[in-house]
C-alpha atoms as a PDB file:
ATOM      1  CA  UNK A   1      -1.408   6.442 -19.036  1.00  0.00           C
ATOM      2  CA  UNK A   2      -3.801   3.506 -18.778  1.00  0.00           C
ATOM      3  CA  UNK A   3      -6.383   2.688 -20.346  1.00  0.00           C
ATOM      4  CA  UNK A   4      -9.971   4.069 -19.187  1.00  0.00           C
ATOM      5  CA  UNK A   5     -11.675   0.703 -19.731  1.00  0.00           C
ATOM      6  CA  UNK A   6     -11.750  -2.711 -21.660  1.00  0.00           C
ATOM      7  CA  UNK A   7     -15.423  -2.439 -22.742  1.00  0.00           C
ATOM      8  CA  UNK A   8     -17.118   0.785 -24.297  1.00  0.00           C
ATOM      9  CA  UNK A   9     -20.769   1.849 -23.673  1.00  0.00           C
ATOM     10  CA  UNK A  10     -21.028   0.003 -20.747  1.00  0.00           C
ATOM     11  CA  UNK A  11     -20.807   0.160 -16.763  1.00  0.00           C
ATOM     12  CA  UNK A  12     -17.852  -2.067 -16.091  1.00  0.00           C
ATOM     13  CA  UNK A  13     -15.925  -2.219 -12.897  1.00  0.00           C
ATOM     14  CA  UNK A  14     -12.223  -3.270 -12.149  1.00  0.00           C
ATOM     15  CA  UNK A  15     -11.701  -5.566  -9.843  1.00  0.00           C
ATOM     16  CA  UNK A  16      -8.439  -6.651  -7.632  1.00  0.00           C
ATOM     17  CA  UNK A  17      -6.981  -8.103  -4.103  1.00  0.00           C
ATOM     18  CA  UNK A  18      -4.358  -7.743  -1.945  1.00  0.00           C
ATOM     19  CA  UNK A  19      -2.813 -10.131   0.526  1.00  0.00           C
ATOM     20  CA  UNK A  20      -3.108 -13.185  -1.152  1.00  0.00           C
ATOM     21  CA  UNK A  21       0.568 -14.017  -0.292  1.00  0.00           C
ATOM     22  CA  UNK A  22       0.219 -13.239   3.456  1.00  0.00           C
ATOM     23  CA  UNK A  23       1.036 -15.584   6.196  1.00  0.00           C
ATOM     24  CA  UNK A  24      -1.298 -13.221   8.596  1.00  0.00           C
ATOM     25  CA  UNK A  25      -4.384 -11.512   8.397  1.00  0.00           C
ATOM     26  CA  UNK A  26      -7.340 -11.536   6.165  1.00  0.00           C
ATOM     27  CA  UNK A  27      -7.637 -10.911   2.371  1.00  0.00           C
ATOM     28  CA  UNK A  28      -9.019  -8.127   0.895  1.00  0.00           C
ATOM     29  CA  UNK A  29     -10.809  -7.161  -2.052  1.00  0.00           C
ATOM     30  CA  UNK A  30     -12.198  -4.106  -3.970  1.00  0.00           C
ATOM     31  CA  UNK A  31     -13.994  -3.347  -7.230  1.00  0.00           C
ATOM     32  CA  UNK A  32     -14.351   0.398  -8.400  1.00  0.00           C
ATOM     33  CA  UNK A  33     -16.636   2.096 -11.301  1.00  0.00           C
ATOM     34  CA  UNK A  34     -14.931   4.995 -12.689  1.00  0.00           C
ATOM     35  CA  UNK A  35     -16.165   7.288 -15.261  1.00  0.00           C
ATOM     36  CA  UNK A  36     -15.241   6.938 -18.841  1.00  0.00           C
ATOM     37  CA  UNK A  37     -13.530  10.295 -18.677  1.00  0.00           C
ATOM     38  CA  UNK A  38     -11.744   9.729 -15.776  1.00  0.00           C
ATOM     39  CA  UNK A  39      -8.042  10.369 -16.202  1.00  0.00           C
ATOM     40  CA  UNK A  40      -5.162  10.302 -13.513  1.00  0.00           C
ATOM     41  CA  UNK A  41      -1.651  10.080 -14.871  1.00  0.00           C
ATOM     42  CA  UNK A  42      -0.495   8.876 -11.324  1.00  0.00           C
ATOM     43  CA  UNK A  43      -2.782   5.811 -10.860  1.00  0.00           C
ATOM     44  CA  UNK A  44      -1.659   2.286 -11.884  1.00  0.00           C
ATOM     45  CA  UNK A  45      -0.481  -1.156  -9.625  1.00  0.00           C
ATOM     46  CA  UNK A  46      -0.662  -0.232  -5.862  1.00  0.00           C
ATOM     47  CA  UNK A  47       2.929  -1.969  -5.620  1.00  0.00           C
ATOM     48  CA  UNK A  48       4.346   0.426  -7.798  1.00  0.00           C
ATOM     49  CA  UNK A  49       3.589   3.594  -5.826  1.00  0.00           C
ATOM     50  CA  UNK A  50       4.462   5.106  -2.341  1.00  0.00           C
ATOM     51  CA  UNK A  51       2.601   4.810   0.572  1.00  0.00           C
ATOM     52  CA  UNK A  52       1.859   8.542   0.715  1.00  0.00           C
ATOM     53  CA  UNK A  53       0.847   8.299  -3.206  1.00  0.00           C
ATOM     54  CA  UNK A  54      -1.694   5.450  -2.805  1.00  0.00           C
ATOM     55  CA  UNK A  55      -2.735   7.593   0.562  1.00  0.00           C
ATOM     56  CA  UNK A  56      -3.522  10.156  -1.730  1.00  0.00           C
ATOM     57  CA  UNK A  57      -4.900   8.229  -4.658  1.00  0.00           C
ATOM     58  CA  UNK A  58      -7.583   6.536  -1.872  1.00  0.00           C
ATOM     59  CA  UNK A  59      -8.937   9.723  -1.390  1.00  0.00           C
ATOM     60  CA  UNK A  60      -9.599  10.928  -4.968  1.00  0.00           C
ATOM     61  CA  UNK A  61     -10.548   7.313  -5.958  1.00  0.00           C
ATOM     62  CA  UNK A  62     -13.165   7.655  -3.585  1.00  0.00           C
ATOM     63  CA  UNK A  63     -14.481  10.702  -4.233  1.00  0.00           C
ATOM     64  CA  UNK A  64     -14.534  10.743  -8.109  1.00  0.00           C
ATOM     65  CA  UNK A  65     -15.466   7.019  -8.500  1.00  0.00           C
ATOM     66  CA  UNK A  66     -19.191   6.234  -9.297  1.00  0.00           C
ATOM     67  CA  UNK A  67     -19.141   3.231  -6.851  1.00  0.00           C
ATOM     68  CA  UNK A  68     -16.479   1.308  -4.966  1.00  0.00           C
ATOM     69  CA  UNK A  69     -16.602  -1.614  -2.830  1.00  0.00           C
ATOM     70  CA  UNK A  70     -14.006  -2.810  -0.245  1.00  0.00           C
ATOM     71  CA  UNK A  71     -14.474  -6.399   1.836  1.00  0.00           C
ATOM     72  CA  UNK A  72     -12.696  -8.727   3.560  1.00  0.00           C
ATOM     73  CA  UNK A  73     -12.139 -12.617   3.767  1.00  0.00           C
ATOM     74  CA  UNK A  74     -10.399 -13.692   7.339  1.00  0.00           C
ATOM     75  CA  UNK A  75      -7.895 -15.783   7.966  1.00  0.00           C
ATOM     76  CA  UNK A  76     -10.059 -18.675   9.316  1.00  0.00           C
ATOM     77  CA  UNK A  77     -12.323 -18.610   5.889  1.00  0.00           C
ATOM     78  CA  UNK A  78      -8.780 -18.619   4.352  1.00  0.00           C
ATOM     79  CA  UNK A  79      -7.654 -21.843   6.071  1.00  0.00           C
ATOM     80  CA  UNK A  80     -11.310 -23.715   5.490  1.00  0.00           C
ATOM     81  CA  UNK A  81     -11.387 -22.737   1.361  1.00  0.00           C
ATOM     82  CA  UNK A  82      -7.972 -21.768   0.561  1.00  0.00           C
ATOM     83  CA  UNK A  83      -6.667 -18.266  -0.515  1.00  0.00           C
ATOM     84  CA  UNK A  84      -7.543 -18.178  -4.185  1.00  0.00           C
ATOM     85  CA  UNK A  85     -11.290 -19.455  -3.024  1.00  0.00           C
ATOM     86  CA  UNK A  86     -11.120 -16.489  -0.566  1.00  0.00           C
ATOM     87  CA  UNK A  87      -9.488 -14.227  -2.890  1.00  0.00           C
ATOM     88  CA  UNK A  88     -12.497 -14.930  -5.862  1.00  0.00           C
ATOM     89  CA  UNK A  89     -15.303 -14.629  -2.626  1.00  0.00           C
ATOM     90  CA  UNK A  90     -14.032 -11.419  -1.492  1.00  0.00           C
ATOM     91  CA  UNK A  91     -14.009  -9.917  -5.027  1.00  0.00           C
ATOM     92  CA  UNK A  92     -17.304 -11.691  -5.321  1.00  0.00           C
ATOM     93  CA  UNK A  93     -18.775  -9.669  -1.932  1.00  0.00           C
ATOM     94  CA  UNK A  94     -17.326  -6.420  -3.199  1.00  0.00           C
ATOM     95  CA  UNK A  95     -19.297  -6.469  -6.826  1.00  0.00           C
ATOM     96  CA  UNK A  96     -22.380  -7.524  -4.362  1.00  0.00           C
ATOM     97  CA  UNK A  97     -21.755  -3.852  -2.378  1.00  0.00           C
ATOM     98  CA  UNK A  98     -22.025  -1.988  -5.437  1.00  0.00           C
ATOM     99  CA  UNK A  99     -24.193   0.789  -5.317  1.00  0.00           C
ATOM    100  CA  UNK A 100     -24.527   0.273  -9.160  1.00  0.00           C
ATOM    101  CA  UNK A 101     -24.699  -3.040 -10.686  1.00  0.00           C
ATOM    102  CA  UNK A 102     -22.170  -3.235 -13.440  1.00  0.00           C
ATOM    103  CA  UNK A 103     -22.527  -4.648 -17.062  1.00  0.00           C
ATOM    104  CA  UNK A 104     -19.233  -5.737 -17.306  1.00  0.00           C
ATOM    105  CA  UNK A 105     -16.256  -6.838 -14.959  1.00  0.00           C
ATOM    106  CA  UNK A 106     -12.272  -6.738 -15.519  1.00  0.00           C
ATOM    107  CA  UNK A 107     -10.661  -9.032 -12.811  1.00  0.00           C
ATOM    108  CA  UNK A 108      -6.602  -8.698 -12.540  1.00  0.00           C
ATOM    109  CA  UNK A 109      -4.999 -11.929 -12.983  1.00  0.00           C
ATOM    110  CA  UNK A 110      -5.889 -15.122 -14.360  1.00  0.00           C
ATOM    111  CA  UNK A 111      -8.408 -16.816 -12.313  1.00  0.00           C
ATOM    112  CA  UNK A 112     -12.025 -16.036 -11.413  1.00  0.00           C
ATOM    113  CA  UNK A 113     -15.601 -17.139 -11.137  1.00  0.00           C
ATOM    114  CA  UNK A 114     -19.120 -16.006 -12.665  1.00  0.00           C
ATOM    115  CA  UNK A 115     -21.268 -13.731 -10.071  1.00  0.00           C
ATOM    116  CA  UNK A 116     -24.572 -11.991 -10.548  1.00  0.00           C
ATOM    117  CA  UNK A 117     -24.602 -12.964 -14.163  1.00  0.00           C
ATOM    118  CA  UNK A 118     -22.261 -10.282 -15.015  1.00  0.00           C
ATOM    119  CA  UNK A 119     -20.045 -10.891 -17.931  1.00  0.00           C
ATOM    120  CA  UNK A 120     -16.196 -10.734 -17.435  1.00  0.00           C
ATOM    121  CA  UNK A 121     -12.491 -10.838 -18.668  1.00  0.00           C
ATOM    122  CA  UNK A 122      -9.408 -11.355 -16.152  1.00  0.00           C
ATOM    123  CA  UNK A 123      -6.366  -9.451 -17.383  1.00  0.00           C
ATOM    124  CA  UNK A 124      -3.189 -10.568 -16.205  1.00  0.00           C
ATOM    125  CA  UNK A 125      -1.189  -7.091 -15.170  1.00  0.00           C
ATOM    126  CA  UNK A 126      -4.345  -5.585 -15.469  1.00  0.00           C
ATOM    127  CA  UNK A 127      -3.509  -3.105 -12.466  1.00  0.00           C
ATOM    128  CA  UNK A 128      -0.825  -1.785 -15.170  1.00  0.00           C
ATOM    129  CA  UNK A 129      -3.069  -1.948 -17.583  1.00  0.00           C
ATOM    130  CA  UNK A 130      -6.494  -0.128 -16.633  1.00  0.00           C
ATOM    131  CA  UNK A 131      -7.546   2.736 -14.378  1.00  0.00           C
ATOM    132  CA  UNK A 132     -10.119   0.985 -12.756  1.00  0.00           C
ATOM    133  CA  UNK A 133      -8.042  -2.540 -11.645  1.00  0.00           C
ATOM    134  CA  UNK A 134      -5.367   0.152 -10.751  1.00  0.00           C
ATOM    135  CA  UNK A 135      -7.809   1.778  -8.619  1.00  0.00           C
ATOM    136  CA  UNK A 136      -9.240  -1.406  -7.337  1.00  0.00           C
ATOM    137  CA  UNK A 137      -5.897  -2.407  -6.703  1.00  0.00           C
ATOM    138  CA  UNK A 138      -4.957   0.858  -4.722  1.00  0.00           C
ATOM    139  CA  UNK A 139      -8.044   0.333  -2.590  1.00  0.00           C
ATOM    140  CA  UNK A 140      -7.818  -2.842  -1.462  1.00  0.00           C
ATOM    141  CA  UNK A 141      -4.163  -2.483  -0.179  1.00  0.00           C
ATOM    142  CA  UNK A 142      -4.371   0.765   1.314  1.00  0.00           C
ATOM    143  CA  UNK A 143      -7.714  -0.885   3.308  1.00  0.00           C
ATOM    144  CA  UNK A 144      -5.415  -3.883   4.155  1.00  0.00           C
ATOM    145  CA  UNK A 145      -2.338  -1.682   5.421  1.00  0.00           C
ATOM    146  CA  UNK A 146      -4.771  -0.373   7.613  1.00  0.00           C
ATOM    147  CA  UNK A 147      -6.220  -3.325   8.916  1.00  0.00           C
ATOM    148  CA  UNK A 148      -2.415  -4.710   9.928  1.00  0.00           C
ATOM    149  CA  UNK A 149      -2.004  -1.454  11.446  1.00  0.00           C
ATOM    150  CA  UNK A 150      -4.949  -1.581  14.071  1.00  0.00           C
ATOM    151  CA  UNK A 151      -3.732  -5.090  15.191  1.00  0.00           C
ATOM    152  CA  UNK A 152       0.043  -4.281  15.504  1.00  0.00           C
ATOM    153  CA  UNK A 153      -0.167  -3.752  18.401  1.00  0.00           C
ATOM    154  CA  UNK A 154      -1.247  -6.625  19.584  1.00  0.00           C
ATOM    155  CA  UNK A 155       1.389  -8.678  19.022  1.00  0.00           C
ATOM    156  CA  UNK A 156       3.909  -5.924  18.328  1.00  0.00           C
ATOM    157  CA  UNK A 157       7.110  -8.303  17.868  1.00  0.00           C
ATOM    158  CA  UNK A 158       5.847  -9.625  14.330  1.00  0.00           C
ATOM    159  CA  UNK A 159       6.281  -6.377  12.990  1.00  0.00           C
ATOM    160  CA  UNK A 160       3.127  -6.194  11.222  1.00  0.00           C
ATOM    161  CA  UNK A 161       3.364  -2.327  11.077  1.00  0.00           C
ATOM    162  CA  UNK A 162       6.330  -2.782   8.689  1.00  0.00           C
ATOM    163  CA  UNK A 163       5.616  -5.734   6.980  1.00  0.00           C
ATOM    164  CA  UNK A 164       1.667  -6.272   6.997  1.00  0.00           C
ATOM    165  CA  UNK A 165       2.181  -9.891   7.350  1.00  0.00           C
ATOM    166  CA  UNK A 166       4.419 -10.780   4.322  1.00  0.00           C
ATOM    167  CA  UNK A 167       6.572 -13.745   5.086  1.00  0.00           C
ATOM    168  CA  UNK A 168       9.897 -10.595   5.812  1.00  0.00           C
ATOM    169  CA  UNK A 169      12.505 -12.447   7.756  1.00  0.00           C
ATOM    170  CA  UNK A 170      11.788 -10.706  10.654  1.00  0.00           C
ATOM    171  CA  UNK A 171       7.849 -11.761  10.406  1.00  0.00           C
ATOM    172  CA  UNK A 172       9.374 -15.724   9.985  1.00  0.00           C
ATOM    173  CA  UNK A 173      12.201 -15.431  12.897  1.00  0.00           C
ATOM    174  CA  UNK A 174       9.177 -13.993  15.072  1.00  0.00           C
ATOM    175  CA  UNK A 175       7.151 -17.205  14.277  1.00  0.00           C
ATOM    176  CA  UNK A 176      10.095 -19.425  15.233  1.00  0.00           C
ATOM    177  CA  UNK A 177      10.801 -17.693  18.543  1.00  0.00           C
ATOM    178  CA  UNK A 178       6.778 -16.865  19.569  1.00  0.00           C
ATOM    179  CA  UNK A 179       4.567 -18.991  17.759  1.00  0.00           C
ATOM    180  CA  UNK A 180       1.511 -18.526  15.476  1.00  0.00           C
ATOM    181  CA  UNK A 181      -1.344 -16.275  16.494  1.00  0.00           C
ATOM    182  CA  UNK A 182      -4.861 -16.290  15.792  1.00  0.00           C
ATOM    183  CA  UNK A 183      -4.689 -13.742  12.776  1.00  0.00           C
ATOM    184  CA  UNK A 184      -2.068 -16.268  11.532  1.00  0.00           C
ATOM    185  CA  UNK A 185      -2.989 -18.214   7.869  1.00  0.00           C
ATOM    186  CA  UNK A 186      -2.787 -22.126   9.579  1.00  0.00           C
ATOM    187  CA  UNK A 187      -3.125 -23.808   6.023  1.00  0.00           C
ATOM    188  CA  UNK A 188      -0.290 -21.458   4.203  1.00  0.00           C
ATOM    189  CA  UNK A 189       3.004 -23.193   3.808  1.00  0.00           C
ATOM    190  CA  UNK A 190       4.352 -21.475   6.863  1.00  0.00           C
ATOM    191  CA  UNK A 191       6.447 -25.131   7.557  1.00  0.00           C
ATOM    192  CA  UNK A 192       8.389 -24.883   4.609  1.00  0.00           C
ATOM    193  CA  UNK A 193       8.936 -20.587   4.974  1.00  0.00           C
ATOM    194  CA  UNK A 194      10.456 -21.887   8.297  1.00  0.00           C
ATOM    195  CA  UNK A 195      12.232 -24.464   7.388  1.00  0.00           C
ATOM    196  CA  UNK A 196      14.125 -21.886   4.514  1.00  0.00           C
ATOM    197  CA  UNK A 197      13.877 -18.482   5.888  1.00  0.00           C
ATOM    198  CA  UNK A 198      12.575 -17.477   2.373  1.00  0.00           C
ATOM    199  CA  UNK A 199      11.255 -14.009   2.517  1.00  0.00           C
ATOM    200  CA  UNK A 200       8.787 -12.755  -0.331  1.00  0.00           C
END
């Protein structure tokens, strides 16, 4: 079980990303305020669960949370900033669409940026660590899955539907033989992926 928050007496949100390690498609973040009470034995890192699990985690996340915020930084903000500016301003927009401002923010990772004022402490595993980075973390990937989804079919051969634009073997032999597209990261270090075949 993890832990229900980092701060007592306090409205504190978790906050996370997903896609940072993409070579297509936007970023996204989310930040989530759960109760103090809240318990689910199930939650914790996105990565770590099925797709039908964090399917069915969205949904009670959602509904039991007292706010949540999902956003989105695209691929051409990504190639003007870089990804771990994009990543901090996406996480930065979500605490913004609060519904309730929080006292207190836990960010997962190492890395982050004042906003609003609002005090905060990065965890690194913190999606293994506490319900509310777990949640955030559940969020913002189920949210990105999605969005790689509706544009599969666009350019079906990159196999977005499998790998959401992770740098698969597949997704790097489909750049060699077709090219980059426009939800393509430019400034990633696609080069060197093709130049090794690495797959992440």
């Amino acid at each position: 079980m993890l832990y229900a928050y980092f701060k007592k007496n306090c409205i504190e949100a978790g906050l996370d990303e997903a896609g940072r390690g993409c070579l297509a498609g936007p970023v996204f973040a989310a930040t989530v305020i759960l109760p103090h009470d809240y318990i689910n034995p199930l939650l914790r890192d996105s990565k770590a669960l099925t797709k039908i699990q964090r399917e069915k985690l969205r949904i009670e996340i959602e509904k039991h949370s007292l706010s949540y915020s999902v956003c989105q930084i695209d691929e051409k903000t990504i190639d003007r900033i870089n990804i771990l500016q994009a990543s901090i301003k996406a996480m930065h927009s979500a605490v913004k669409g609060l519904s309730l401002v929080p006292n207190h923010l836990i960010v997962d990772g190492n890395y982050f940026s004042p906003t609003q004022n609002i005090p905060f402490k990065t965890i690194v595993k913190g999606d293994n660590k506490y319900l509310s980075i777990a949640a955030a973390s559940v969020l913002a990937k189920t949210y990105r899955d999605e969005w790689m989804l509706s544009i599969h079919n666009q350019y079906p051969s990159y196999q977005w539907a499998q790998n959401k634009g992770y740098g698969t073997r597949a997704h790097v032999m489909a750049i060699k033989e077709n090219g980059l597209t426009k939800f393509h990261r430019k400034s990633f270090q696609i080069k060197s992926l093709l130049a090794t075949d690495h797959e992440t």
